[in-house]
N, C-alpha and C. Protein backbone atom coordinates (compact mmCIF):
# COMPACT_ATOMS: atom_id res chain seq x y z
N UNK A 1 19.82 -9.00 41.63
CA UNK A 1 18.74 -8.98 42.62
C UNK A 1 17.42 -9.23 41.90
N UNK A 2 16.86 -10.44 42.36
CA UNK A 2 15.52 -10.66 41.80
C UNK A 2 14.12 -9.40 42.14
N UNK A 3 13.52 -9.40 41.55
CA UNK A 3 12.01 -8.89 41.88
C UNK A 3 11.19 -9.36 42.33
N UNK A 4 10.60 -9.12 43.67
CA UNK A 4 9.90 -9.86 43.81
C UNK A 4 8.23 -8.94 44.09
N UNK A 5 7.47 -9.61 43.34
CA UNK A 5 6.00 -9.07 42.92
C UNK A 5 4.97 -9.19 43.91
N UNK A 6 4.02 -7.71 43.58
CA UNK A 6 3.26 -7.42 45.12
C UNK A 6 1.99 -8.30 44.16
N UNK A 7 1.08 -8.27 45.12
CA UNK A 7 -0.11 -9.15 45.14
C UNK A 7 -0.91 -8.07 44.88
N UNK A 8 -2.13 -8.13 44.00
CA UNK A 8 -2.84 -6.93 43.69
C UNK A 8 -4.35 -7.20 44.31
N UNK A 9 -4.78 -6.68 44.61
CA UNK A 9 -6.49 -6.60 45.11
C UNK A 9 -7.06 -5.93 44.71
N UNK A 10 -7.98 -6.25 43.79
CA UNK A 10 -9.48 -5.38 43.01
C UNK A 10 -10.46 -4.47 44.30
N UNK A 11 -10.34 -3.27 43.90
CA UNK A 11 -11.04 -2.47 44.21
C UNK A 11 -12.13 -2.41 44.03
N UNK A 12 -13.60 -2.16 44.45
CA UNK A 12 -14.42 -1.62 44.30
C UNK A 12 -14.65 -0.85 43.59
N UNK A 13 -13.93 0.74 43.66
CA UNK A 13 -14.01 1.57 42.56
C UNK A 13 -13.80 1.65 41.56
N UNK A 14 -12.90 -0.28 40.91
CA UNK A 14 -11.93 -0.29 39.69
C UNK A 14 -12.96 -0.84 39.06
N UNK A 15 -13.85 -1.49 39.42
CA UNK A 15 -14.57 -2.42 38.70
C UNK A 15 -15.69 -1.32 38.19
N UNK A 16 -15.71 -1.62 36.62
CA UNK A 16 -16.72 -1.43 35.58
C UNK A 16 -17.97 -1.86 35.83
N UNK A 17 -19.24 -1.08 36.11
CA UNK A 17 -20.50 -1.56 36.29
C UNK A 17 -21.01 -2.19 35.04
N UNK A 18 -21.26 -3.00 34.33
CA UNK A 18 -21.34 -3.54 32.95
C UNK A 18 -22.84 -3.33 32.66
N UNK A 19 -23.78 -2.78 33.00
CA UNK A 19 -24.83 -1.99 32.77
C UNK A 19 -24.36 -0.90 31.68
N UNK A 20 -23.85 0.21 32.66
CA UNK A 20 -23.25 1.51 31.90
C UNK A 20 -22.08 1.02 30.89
N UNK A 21 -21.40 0.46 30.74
CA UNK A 21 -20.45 -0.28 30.03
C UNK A 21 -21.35 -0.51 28.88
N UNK A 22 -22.05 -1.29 28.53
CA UNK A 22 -22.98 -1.57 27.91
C UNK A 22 -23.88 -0.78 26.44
N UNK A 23 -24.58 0.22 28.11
CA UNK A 23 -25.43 1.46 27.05
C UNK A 23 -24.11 2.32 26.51
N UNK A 24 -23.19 2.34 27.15
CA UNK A 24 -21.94 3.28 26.44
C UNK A 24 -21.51 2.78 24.99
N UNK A 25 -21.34 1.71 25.27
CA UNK A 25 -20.58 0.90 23.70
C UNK A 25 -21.76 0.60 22.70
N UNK A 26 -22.69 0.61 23.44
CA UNK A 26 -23.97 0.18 22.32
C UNK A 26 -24.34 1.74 21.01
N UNK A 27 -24.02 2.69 21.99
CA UNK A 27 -24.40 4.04 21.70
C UNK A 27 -22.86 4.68 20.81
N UNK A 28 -22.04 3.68 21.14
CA UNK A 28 -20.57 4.03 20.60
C UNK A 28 -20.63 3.35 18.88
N UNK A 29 -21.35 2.36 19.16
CA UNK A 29 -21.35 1.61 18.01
C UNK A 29 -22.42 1.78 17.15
N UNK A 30 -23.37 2.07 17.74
CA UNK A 30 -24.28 3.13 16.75
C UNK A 30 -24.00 3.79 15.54
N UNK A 31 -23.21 4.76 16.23
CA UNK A 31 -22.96 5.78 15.09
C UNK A 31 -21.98 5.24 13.57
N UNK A 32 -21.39 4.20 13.95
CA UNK A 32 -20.89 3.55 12.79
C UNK A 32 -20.95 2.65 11.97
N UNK A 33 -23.05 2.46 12.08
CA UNK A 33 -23.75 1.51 11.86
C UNK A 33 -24.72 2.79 11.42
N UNK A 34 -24.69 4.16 11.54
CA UNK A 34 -25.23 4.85 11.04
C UNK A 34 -27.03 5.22 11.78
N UNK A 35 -26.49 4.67 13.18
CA UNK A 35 -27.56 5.48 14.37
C UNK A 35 -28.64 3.95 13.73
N UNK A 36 -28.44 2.54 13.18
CA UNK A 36 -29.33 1.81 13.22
C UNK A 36 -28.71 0.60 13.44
N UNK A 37 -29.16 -0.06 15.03
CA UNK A 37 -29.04 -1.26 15.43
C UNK A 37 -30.61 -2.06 15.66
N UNK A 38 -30.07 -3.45 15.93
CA UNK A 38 -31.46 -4.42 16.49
C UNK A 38 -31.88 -3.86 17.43
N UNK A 39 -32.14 -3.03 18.35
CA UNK A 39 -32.42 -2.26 19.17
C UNK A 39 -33.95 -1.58 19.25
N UNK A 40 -33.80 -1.31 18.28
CA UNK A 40 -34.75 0.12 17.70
C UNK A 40 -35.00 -0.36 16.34
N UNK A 41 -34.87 -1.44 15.68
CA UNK A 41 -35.88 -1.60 14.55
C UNK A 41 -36.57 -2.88 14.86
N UNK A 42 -37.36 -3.16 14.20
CA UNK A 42 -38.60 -4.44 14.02
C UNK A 42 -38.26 -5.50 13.64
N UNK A 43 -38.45 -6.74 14.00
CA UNK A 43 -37.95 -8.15 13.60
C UNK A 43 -37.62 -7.88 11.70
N UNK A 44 -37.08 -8.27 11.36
CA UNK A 44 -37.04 -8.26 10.03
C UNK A 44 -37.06 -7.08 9.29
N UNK A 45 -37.50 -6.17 10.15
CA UNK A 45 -36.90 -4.64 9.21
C UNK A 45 -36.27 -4.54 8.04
N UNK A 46 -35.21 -4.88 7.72
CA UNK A 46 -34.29 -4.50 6.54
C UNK A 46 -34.26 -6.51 5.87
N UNK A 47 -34.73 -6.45 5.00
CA UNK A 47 -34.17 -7.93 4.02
C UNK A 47 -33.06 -7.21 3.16
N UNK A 48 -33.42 -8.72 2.73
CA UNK A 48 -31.92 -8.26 1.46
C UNK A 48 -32.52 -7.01 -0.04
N UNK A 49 -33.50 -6.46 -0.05
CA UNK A 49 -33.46 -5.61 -0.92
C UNK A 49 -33.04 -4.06 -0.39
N UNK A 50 -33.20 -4.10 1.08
CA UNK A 50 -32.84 -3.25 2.26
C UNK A 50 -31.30 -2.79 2.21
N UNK A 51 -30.46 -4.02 1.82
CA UNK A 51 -28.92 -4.05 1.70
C UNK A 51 -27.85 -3.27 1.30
N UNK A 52 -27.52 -2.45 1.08
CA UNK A 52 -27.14 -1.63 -0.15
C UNK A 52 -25.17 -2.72 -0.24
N UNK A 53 -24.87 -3.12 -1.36
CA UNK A 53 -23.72 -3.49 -2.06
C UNK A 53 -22.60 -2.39 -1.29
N UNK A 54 -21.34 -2.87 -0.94
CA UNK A 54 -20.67 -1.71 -0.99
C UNK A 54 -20.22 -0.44 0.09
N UNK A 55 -21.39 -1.09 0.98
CA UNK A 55 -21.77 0.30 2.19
C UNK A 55 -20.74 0.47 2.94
N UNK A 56 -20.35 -0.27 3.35
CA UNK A 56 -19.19 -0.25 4.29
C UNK A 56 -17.80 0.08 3.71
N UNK A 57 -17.19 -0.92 3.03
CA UNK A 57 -15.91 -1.52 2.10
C UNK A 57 -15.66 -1.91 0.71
N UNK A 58 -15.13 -1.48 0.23
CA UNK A 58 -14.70 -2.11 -1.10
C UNK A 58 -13.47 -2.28 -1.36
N UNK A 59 -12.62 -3.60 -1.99
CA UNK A 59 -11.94 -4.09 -2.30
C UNK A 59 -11.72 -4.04 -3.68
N UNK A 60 -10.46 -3.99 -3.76
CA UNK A 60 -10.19 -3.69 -5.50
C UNK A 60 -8.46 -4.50 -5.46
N UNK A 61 -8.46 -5.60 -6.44
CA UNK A 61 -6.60 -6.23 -6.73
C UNK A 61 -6.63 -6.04 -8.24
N UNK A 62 -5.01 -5.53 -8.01
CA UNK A 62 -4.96 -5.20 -9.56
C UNK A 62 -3.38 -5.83 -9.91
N UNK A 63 -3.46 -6.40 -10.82
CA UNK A 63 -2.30 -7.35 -11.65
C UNK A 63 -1.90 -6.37 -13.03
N UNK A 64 -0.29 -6.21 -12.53
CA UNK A 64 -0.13 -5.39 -14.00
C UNK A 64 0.90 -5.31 -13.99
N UNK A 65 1.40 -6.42 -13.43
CA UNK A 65 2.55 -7.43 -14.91
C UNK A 65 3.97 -6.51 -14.69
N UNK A 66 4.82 -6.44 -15.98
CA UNK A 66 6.26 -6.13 -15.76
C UNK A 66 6.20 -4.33 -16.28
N UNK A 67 7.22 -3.94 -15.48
CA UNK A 67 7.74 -2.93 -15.73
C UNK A 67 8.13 -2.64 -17.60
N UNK A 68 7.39 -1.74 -18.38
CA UNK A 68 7.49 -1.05 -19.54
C UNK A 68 8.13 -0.19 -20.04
N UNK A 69 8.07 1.02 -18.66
CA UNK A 69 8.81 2.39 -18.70
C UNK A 69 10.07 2.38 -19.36
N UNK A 70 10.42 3.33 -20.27
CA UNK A 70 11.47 3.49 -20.70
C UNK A 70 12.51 2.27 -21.01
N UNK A 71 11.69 1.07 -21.71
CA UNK A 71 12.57 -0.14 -22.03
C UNK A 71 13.31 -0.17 -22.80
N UNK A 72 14.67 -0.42 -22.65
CA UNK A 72 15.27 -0.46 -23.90
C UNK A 72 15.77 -1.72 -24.89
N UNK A 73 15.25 -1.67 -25.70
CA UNK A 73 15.14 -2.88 -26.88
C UNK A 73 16.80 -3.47 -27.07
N UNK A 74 17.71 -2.58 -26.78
CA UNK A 74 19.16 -2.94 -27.54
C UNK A 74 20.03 -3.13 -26.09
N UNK A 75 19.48 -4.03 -25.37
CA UNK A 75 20.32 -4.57 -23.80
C UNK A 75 20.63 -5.42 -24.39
N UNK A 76 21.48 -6.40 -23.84
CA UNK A 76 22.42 -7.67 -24.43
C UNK A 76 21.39 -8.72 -23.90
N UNK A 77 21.45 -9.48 -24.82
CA UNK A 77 20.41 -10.96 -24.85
C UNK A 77 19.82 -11.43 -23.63
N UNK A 78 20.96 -10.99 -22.85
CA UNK A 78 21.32 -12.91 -21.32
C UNK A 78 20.80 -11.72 -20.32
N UNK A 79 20.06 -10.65 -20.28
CA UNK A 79 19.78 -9.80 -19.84
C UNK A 79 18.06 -9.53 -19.70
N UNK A 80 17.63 -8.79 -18.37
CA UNK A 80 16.16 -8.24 -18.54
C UNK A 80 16.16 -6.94 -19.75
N UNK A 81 14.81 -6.75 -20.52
CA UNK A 81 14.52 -6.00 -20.95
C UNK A 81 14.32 -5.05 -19.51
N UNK A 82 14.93 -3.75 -19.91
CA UNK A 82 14.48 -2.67 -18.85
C UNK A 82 15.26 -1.51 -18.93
N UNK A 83 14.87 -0.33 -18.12
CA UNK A 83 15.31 0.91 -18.75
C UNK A 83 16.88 0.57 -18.56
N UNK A 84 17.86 1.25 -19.26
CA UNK A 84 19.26 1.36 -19.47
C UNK A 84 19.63 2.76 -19.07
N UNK A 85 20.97 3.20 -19.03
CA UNK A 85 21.38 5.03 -19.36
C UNK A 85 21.32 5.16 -20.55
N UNK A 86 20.87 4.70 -21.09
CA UNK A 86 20.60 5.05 -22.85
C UNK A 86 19.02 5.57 -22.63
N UNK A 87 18.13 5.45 -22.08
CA UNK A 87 17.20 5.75 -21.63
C UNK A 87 16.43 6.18 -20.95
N UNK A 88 17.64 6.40 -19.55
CA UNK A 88 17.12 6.98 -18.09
C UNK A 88 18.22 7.70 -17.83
N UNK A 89 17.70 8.86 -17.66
CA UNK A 89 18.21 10.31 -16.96
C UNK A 89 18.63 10.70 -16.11
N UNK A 90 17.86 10.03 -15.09
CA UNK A 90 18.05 10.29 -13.60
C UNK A 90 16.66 10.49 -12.93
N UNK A 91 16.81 10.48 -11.77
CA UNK A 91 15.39 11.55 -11.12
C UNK A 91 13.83 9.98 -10.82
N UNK A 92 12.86 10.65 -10.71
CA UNK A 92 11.91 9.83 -10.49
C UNK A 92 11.13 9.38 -12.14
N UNK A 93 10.96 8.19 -12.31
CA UNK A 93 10.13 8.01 -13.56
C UNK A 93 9.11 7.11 -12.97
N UNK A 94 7.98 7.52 -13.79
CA UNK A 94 6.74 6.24 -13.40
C UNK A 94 6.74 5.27 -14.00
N UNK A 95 6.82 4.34 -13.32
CA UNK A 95 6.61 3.09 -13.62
C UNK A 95 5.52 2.25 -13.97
N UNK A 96 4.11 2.45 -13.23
CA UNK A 96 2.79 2.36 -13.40
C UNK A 96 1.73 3.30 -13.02
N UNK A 97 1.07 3.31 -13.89
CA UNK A 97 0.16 4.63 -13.30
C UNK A 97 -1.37 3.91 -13.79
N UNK A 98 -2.44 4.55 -13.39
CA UNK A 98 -3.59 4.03 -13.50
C UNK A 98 -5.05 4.90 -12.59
N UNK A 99 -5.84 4.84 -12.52
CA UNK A 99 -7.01 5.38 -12.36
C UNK A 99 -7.72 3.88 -11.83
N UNK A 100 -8.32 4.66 -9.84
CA UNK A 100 -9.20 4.13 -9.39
C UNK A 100 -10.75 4.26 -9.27
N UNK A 101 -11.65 4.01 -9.31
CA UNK A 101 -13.00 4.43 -9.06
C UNK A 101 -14.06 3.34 -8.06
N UNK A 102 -15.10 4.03 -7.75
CA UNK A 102 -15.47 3.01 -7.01
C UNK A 102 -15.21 3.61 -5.05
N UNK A 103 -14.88 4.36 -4.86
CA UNK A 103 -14.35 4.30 -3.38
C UNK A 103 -15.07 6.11 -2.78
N UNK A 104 -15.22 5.60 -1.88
CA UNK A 104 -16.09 7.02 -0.94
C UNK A 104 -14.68 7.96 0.03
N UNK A 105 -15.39 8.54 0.78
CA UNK A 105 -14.41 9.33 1.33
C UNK A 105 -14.38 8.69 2.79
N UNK A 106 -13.04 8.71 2.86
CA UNK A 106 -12.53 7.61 4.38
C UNK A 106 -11.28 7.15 4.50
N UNK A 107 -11.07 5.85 4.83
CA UNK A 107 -9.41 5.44 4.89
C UNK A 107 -9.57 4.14 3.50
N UNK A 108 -7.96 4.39 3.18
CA UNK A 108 -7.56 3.34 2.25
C UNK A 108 -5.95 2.72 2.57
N UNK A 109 -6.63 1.24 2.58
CA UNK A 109 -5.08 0.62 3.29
C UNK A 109 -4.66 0.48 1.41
N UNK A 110 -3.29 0.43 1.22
CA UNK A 110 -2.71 0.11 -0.78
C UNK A 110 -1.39 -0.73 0.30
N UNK A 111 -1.46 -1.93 -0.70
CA UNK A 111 -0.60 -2.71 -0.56
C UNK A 111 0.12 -2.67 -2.01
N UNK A 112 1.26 -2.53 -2.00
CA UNK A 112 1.57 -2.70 -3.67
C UNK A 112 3.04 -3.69 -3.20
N UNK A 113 2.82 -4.74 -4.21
CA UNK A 113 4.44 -5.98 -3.89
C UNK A 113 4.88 -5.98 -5.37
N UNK A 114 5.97 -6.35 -5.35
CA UNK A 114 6.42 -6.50 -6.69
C UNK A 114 7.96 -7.66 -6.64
N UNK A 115 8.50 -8.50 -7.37
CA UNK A 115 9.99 -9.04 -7.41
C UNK A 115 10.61 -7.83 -8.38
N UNK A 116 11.40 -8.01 -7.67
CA UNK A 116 12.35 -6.38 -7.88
C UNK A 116 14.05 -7.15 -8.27
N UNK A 117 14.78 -6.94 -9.19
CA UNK A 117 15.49 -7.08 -10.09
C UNK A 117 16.99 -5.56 -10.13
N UNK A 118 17.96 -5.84 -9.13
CA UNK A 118 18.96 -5.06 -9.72
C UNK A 118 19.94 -5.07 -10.45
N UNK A 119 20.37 -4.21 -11.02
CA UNK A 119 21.88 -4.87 -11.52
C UNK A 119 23.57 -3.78 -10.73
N UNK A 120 23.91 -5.41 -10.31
CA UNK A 120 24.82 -4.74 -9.04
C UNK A 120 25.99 -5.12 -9.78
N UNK A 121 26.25 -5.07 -10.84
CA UNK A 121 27.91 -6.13 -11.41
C UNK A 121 28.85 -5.09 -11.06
N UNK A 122 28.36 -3.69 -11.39
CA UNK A 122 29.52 -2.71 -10.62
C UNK A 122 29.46 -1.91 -9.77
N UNK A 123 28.80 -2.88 -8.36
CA UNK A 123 28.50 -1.97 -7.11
C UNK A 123 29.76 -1.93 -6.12
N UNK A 124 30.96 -2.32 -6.65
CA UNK A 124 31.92 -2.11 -5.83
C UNK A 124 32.66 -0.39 -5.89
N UNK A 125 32.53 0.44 -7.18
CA UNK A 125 33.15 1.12 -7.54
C UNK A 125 31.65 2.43 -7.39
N UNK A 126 30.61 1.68 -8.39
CA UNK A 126 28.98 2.48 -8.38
C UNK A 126 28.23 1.99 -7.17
N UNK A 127 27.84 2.03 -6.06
CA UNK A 127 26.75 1.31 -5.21
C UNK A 127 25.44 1.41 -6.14
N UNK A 128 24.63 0.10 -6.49
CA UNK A 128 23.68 0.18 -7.00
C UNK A 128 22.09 -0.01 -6.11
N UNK A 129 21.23 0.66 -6.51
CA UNK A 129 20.00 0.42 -5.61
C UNK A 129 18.59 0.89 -7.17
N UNK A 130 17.82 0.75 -6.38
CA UNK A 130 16.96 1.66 -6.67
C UNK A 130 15.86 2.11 -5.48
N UNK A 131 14.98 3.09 -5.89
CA UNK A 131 14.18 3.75 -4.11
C UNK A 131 12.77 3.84 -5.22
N UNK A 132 11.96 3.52 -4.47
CA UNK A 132 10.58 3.19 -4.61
C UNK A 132 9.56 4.20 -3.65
N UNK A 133 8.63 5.31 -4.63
CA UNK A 133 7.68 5.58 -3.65
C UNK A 133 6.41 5.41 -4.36
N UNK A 134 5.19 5.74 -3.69
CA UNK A 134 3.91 5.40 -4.03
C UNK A 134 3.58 7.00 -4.11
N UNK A 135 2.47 7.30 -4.98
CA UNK A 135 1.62 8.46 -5.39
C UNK A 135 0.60 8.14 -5.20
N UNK A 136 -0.48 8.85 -4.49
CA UNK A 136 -1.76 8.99 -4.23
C UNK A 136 -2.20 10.82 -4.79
N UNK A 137 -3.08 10.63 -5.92
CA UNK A 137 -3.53 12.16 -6.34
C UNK A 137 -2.09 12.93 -6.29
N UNK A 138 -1.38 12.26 -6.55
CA UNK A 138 0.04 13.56 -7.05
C UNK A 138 0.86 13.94 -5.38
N UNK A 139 0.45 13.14 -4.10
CA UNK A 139 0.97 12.94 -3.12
C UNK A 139 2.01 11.95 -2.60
N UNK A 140 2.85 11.83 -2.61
CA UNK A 140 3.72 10.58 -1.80
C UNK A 140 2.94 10.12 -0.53
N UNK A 141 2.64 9.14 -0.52
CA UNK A 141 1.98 8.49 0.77
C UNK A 141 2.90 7.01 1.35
N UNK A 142 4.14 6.78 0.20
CA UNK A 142 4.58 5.79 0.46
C UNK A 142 6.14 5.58 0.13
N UNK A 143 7.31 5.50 0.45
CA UNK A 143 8.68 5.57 0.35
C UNK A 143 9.74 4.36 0.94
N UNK A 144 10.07 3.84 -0.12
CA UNK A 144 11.11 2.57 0.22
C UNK A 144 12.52 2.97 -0.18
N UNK A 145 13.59 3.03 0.88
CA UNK A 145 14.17 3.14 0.42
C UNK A 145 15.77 2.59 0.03
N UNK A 146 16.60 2.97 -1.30
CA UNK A 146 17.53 1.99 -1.74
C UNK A 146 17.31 0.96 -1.67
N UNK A 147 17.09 0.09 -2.33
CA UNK A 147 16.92 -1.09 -2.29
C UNK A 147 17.89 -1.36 -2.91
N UNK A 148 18.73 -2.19 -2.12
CA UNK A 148 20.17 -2.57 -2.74
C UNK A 148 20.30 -4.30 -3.66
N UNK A 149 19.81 -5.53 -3.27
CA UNK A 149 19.54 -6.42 -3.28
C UNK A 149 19.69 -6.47 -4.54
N UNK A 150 20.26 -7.81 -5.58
CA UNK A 150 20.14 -7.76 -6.75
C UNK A 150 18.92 -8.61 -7.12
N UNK A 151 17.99 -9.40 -6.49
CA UNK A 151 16.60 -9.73 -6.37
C UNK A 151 15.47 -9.80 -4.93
N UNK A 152 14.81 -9.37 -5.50
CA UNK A 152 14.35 -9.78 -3.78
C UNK A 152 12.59 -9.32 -3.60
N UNK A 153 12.13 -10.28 -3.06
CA UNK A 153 10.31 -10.35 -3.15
C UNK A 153 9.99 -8.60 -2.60
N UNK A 154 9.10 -7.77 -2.64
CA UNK A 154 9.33 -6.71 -1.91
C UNK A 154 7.80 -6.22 -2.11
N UNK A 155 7.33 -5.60 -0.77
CA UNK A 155 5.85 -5.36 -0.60
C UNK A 155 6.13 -4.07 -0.02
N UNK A 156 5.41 -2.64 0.22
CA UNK A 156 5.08 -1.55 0.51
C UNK A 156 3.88 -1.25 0.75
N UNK A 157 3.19 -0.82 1.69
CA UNK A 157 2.08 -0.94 1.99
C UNK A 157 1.69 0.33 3.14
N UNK A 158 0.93 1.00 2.96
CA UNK A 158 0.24 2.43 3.63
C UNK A 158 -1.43 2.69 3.90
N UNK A 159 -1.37 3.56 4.63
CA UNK A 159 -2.68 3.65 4.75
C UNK A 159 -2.89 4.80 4.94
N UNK A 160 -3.86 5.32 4.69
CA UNK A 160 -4.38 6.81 4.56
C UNK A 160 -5.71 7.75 3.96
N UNK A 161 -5.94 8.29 4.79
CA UNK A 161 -7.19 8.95 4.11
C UNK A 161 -7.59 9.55 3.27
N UNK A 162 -8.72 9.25 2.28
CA UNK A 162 -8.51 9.89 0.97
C UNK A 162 -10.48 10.21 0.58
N UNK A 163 -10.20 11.02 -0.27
CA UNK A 163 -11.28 11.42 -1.23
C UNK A 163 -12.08 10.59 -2.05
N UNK A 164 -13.16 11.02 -2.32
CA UNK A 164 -14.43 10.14 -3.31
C UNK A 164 -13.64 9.83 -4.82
N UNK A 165 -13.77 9.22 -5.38
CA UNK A 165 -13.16 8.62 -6.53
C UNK A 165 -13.64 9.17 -7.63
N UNK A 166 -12.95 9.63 -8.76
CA UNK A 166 -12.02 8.94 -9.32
C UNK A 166 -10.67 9.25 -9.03
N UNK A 167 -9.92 8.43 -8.62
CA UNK A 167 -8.23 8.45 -7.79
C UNK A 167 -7.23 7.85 -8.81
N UNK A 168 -5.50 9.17 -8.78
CA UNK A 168 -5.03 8.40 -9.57
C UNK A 168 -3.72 7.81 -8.44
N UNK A 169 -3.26 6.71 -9.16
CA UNK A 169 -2.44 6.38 -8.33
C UNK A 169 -0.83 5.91 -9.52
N UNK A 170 0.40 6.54 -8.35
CA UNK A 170 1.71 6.21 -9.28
C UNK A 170 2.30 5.48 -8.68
N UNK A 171 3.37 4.21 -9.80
CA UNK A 171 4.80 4.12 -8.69
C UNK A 171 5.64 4.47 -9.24
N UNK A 172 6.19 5.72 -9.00
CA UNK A 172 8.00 5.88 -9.43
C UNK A 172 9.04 4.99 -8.85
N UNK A 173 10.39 5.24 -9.34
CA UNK A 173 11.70 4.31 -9.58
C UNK A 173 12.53 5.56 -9.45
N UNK A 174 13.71 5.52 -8.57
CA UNK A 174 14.48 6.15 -8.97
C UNK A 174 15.89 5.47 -8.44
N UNK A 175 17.13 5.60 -9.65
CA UNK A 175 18.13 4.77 -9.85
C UNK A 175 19.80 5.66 -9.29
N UNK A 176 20.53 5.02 -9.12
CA UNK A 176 22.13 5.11 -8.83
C UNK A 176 22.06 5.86 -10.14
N UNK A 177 23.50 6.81 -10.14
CA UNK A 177 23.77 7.86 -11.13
C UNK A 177 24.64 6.73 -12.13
N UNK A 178 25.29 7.01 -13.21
CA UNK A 178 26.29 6.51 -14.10
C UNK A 178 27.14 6.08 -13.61
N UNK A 179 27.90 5.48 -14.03
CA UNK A 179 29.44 4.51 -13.85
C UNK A 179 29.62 4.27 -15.12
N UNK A 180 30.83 4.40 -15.58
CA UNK A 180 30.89 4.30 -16.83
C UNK A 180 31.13 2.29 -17.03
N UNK A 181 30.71 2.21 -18.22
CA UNK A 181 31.05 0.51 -18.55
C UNK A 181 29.59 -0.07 -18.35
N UNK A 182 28.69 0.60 -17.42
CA UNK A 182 27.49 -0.52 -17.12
C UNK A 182 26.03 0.51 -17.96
N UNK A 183 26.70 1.23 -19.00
CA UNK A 183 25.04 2.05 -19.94
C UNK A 183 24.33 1.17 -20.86
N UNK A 184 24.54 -0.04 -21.01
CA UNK A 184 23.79 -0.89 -22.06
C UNK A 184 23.35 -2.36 -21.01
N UNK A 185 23.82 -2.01 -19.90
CA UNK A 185 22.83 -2.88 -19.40
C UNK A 185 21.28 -2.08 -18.64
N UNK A 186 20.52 -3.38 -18.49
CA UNK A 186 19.39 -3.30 -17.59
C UNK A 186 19.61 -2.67 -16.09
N UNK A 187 18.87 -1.41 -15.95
CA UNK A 187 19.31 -1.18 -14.59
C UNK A 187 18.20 -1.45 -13.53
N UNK A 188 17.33 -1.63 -13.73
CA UNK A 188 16.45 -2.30 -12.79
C UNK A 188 14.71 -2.92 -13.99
N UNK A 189 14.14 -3.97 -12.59
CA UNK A 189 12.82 -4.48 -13.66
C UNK A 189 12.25 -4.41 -12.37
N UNK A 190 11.06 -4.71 -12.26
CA UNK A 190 9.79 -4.80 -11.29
C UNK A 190 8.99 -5.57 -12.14
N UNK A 191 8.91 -7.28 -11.54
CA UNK A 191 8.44 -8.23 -12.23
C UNK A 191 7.00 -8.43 -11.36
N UNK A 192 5.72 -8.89 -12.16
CA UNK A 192 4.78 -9.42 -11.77
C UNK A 192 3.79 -8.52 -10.60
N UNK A 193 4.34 -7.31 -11.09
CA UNK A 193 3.64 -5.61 -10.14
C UNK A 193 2.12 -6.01 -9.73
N UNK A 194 1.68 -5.80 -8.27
CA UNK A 194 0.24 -5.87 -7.90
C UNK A 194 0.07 -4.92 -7.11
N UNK A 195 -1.13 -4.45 -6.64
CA UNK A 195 -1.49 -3.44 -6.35
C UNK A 195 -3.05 -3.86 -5.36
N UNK A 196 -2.95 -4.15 -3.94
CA UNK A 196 -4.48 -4.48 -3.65
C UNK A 196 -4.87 -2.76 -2.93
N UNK A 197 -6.13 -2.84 -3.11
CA UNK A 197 -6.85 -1.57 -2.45
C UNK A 197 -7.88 -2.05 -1.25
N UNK A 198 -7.98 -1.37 0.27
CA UNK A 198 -9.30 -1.60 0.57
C UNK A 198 -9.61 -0.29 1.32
N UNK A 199 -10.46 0.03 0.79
CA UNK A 199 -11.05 1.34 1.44
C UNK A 199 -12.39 1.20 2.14
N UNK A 200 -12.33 1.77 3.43
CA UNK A 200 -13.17 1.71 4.56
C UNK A 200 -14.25 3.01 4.88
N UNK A 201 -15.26 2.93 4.95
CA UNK A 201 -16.13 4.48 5.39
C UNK A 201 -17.16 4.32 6.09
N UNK A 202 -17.71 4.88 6.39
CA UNK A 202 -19.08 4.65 7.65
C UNK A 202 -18.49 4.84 9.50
């Protein structure tokens, strides 16, 4: 059975007087312009020494390259350098860590991407993955999880409100338990790691 659709007629009472519409949003937008619009100041009021750098937004990209953590030097040739069970324990390890500055108190969108690298040769018997979260000041704000794929482009990205700077920020790794036969290989890499920031206030 089809539908068949009523015909609508605008009301009088529906319609927005765009006067009050107006002074409402003007007065809405004010305050996040910091109570100063063209309104209420003088032709030319503020030049560019008036400006302040920064007021609103700041942007920060950060490039930092391959995974280091716990590398192990004695993997077989035809292989990534990267942590092994000769080297990794279990549990969460950091992978990159670093110190932000520069940012006020408000929201911050973090995009962090990385090519991500498993080794699955014995995921029939071991299921192999690894799970990815983000640290903000010693907080999880961000959680991927298992990543099973033995390569694959991979971005994580959050947003959230945070404190005046200086900010630290982590990414832990955490891996499939043992199987015996696969401890001298590479168990995961995170190639070509980036990290963009933009934090918003006013």
């Amino acid at each position: 059975m089809s539908k068949k659709w009523t015909e609508a007629y605008p009301r009088d009472n529906a319609i927005v007087d765009y006067k009050q519409f107006t002074h409402g949003y003007n007065a809405y937008k004010s305050t996040f312009n910091g109570g100063v619009d063209r309104t209420i100041t003088p032709s030319e009021f503020l030049d560019e020494d008036g400006v302040q750098d920064r007021a609103f937004h700041k942007m920060l990209l950060y490039r930092r390259g391959d995974v280091e953590a716990l590398e192990d030097t004695t993997t077989v040739t035809d292989d990534f350098r990267g942590p092994t069970y000769n080297t990794y324990g279990g549990g969460w390890i950091t992978v990159d860590e670093f110190t932000i500055d520069g940012f006020k108190n408000g929201m911050l969108h973090w995009e962090f991407s990385s090519h991500i690298y498993n080794y699955t040769y014995f995921s029939d018997d071991n299921p192999k993955y690894c799970t990815i979260r983000l640290m903000f000041d010693g907080v999880e704000v961000a959680h991927a999880y298992k990543i099973p794929t033995p390569t694959v482009t991979f971005r994580l990205l959050c947003d959230l409100p945070v404190t005046s700077s200086p900010n630290t920020v982590h990414v832990q790794v955490r891996n499939a338990a043992f199987f015996t036969g696969d401890g001298t290989r590479c168990l995961f890499q995170l190639l070509a790691m980036q990290h963009l920031f933009i934090g918003r206030w006013r």
